[in-house]
N, C-alpha and C. Protein backbone atom coordinates (compact mmCIF):
# COMPACT_ATOMS: atom_id res chain seq x y z
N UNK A 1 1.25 11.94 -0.24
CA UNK A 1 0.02 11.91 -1.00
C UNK A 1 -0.02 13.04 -2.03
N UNK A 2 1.39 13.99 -1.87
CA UNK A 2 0.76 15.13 -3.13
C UNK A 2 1.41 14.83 -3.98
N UNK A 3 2.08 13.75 -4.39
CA UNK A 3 2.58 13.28 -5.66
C UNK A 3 1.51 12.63 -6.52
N UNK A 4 0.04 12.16 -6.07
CA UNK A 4 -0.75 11.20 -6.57
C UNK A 4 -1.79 12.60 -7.18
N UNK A 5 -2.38 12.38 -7.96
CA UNK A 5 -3.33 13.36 -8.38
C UNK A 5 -4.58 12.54 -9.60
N UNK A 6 -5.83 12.74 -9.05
CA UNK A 6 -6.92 11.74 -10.10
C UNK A 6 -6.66 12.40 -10.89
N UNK A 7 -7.22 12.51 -12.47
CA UNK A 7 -7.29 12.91 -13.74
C UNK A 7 -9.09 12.47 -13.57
N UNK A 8 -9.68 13.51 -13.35
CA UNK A 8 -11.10 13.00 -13.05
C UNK A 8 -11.57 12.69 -14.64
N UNK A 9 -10.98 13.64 -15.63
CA UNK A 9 -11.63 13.03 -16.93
C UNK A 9 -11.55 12.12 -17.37
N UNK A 10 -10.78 11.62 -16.77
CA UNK A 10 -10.59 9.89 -17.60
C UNK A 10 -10.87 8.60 -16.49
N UNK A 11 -12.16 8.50 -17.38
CA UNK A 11 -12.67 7.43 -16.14
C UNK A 11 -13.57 6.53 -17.19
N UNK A 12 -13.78 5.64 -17.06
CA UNK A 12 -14.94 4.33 -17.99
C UNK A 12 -15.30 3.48 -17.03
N UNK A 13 -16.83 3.47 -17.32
CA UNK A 13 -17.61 2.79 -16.19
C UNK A 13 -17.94 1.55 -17.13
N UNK A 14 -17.50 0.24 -16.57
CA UNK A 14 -17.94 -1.13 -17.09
C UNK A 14 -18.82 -1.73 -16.00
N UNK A 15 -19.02 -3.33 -16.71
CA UNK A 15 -20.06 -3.92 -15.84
C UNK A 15 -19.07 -5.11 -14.90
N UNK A 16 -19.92 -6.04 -14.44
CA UNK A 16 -18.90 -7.10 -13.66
C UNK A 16 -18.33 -8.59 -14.69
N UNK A 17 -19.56 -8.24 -15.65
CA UNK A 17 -18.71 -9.24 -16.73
C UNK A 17 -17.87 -8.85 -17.72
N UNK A 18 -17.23 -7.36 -17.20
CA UNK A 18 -16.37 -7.03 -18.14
C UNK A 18 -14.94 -7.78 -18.01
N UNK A 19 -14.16 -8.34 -18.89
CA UNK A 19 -12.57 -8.82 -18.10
C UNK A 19 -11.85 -7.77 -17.24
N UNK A 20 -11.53 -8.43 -16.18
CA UNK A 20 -10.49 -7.43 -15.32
C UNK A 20 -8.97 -7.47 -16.16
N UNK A 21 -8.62 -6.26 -16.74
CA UNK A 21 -7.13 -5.74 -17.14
C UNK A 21 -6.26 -5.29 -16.19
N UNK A 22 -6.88 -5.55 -14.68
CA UNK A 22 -5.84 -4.93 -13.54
C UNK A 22 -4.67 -5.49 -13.98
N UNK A 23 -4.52 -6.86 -13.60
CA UNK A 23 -3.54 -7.45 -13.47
C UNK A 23 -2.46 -7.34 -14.72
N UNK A 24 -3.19 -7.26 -15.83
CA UNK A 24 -2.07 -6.89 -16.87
C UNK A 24 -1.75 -5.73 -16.97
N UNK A 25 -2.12 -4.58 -15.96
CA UNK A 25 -2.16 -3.07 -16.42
C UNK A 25 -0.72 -2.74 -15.15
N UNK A 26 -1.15 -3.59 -14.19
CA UNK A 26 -0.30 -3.45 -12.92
C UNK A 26 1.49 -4.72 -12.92
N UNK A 27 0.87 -5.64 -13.68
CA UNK A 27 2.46 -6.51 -14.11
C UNK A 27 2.92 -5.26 -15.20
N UNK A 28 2.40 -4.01 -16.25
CA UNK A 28 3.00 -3.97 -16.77
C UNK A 28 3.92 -2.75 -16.56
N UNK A 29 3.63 -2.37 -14.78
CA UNK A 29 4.10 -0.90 -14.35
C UNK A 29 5.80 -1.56 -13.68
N UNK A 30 6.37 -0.69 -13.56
CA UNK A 30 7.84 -1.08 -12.98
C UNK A 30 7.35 -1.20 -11.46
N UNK A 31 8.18 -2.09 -10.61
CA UNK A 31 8.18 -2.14 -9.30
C UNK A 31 7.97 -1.01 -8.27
N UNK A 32 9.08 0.18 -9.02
CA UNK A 32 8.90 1.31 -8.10
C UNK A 32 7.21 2.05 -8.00
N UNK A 33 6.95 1.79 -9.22
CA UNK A 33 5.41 2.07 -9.95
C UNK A 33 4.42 1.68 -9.23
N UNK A 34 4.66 0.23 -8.92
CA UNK A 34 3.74 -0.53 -8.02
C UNK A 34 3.68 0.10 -6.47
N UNK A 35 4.67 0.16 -6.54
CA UNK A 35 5.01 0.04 -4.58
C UNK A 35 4.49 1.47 -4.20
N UNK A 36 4.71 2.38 -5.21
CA UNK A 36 4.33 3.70 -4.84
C UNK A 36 2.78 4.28 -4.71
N UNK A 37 2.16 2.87 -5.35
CA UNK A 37 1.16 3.24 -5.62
C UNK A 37 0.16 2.28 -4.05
N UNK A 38 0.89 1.59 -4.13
CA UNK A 38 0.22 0.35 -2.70
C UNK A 38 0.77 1.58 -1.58
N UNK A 39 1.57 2.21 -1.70
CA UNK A 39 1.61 3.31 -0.48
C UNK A 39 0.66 4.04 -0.58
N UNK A 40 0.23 5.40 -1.67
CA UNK A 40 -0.56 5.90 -1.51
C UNK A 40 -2.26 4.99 -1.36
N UNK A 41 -2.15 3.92 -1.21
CA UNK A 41 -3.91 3.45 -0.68
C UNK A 41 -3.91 3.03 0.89
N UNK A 42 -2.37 2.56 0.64
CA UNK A 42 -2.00 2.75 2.24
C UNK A 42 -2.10 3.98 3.22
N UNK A 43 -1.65 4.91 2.45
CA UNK A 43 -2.13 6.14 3.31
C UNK A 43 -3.31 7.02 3.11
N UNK A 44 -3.72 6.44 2.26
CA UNK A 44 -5.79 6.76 2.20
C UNK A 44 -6.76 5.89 3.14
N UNK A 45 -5.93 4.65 3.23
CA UNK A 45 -6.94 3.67 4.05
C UNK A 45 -6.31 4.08 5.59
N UNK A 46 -4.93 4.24 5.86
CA UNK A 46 -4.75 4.48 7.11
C UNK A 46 -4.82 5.97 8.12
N UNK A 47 -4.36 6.63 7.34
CA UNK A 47 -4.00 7.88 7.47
C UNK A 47 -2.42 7.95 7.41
N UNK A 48 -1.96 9.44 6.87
CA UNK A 48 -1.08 9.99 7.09
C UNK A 48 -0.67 11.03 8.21
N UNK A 49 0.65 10.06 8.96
CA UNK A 49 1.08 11.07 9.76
C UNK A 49 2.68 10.87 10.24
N UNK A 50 3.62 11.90 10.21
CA UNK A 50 4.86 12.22 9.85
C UNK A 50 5.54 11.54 11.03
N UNK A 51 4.80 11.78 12.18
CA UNK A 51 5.15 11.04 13.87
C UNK A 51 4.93 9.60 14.26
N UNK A 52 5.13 8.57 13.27
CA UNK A 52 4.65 7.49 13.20
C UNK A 52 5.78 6.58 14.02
N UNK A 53 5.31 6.70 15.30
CA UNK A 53 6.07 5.71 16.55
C UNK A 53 6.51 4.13 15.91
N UNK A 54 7.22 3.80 16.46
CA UNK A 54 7.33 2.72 16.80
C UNK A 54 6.93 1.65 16.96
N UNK A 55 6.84 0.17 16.90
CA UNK A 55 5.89 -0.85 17.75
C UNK A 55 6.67 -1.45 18.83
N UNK A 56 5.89 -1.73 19.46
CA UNK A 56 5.83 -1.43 21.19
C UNK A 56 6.46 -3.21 21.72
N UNK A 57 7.86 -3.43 21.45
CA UNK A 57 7.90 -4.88 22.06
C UNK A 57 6.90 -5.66 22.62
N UNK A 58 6.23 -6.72 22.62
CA UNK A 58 5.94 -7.72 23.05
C UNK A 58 6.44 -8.74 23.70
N UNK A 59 7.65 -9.13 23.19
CA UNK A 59 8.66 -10.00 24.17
C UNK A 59 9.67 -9.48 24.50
N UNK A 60 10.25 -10.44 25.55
CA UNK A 60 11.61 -10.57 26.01
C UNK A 60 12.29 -11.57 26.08
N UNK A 61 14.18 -11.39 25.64
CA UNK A 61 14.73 -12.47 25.77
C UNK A 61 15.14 -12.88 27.24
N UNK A 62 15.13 -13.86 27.82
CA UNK A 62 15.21 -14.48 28.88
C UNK A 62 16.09 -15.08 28.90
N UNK A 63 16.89 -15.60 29.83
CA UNK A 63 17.69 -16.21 30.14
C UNK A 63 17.85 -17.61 31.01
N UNK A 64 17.85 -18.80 30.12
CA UNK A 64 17.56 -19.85 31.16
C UNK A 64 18.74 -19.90 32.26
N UNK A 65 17.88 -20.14 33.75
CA UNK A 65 18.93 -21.16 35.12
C UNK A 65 19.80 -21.48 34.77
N UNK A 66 21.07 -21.63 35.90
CA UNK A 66 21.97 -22.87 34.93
C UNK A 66 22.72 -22.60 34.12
N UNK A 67 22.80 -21.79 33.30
CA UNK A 67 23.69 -21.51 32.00
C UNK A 67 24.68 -20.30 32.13
């Protein structure tokens, strides 16, 4: 997260019938651009933490009778 930093001065408040430019603002960033950026909301919405376990199996393979 300390690579991300707001620029609080630059901000413009529109209404809801303004057109959304996300989508052309975000097709026009490179992939790495994107992804880096869906991480950091990822780790605002989840939290960050360096000890991030594992997930915990649910199944097992079994072995049918017989075979």
């Amino acid at each position: 997260m300390n690579d991300f930093r707001v620029n609080r001065k630059v901000f413009s408040v529109g209404s809801r019938d303004d057109p959304d430019d996300a989508l052309e603002y975000w097709l026009s960033k490179p992939p790495v651009e994107r992804l880096r950026a869906l991480e950091a909301l990822r780790q605002a919405f989840y939290g960050y933490t360096t000890d991030t376990g594992r997930l915990k199996r649910v199944l097992e393979v079994a072995r049918r009778e017989g075979r």
